[in-house]
Protein backbone atom coordinates (compact mmCIF):
# COMPACT_ATOMS: atom_id res chain seq x y z
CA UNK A 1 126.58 121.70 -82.48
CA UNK A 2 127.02 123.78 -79.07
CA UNK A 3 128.69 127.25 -78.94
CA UNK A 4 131.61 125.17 -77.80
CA UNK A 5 132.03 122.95 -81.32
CA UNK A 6 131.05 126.06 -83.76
CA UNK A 7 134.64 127.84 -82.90
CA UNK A 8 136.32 126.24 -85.60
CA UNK A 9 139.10 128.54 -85.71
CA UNK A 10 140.18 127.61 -82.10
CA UNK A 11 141.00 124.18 -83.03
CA UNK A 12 144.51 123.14 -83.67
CA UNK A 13 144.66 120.78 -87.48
CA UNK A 14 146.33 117.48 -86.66
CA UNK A 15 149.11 116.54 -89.33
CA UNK A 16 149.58 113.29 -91.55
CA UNK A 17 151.32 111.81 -88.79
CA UNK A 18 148.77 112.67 -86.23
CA UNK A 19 146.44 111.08 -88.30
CA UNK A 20 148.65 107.68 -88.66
CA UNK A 21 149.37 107.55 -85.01
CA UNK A 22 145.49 107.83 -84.27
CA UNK A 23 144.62 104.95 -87.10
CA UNK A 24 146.14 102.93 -85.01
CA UNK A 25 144.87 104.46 -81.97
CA UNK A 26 142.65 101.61 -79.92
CA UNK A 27 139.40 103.07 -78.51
CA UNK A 28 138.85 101.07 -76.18
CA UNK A 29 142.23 102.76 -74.10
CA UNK A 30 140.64 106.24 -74.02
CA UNK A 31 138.09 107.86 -72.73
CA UNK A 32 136.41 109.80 -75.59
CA UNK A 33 135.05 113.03 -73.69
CA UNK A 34 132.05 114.63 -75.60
CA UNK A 35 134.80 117.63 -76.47
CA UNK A 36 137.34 114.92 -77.80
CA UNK A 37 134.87 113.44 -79.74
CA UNK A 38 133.72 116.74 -81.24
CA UNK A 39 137.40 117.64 -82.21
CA UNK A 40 137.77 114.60 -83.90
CA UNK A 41 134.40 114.83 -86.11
CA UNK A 42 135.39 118.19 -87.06
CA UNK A 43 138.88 117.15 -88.05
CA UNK A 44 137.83 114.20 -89.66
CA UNK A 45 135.54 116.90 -92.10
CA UNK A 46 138.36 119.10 -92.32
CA UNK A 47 140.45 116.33 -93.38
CA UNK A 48 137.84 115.22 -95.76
CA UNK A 49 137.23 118.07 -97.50
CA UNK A 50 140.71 119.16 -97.88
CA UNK A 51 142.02 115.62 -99.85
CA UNK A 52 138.22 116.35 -101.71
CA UNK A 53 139.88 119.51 -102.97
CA UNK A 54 143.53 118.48 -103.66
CA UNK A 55 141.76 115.42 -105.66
CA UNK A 56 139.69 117.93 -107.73
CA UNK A 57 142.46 120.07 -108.10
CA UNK A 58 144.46 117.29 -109.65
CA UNK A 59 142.42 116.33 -111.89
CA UNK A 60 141.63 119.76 -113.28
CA UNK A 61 145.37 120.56 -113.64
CA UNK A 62 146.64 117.12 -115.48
CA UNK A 63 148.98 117.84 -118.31
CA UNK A 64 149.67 114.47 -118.51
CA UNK A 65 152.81 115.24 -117.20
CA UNK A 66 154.49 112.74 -114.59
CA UNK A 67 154.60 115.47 -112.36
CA UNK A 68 150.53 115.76 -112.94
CA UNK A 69 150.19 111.95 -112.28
CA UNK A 70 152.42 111.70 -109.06
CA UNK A 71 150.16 114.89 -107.94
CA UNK A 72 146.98 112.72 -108.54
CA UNK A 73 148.66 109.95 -107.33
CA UNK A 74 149.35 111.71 -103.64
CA UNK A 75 145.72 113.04 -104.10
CA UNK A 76 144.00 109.88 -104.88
CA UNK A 77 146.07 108.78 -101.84
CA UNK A 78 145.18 111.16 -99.30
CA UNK A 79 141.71 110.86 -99.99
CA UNK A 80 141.85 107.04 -99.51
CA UNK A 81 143.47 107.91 -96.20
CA UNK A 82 140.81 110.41 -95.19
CA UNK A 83 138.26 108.12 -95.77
CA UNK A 84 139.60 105.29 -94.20
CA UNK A 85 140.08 107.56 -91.24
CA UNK A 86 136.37 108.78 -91.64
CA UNK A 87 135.06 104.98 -91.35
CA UNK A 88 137.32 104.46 -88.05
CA UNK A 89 136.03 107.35 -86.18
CA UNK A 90 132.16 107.03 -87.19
CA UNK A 91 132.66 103.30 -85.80
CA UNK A 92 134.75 104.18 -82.46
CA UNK A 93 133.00 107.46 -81.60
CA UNK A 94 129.89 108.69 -80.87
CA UNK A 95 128.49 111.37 -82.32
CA UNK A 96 127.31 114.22 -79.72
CA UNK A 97 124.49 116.07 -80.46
């Protein structure tokens, strides 16, 4: 990483919806600057790590409650969504280094 990638903190977090506009986003109609494509690794780990957490959080807490399920269920969910995410930017953009 350059001094440039390492300030996390600058970095706005995209939303859900950023993150369904861009899955449909075609790569091949932007030009992927080495600073977009650093953004978008480190908010694709963010991303990652955050459904990683809810998911073990929802685990940990069922009750067997429905309320416990539909909170694994949105988990489970997000994570799937993260993921998929994950696998369309290591395929559309390189990775700087």
């Amino acid at each position: 990483m350059n001094a440039q990638t390492e300030q996390a903190p600058h970095y706005e977090e995209l939303s859900s919806a950023d993150y369904a506009a861009l899955e449909v986003w075609d790569p091949t109609q932007v030009v992927i600057t080495p600073r977009m494509a650093a953004r978008l690794w480190l908010q694709t780990s963010l991303r990652l790590t955050r459904a990683q957490k809810e998911l073990h959080d929802a685990i940990f807490a069922n009750d067997a409650s429905e309320e416990a399920k539909d909170r694994y269920a949105e988990a489970r969910a997000e994570l799937d969504s993260a993921e998929a995410w994950a696998l369309h930017v290591a395929r559309n953009i390189p990775r700087h280094r």
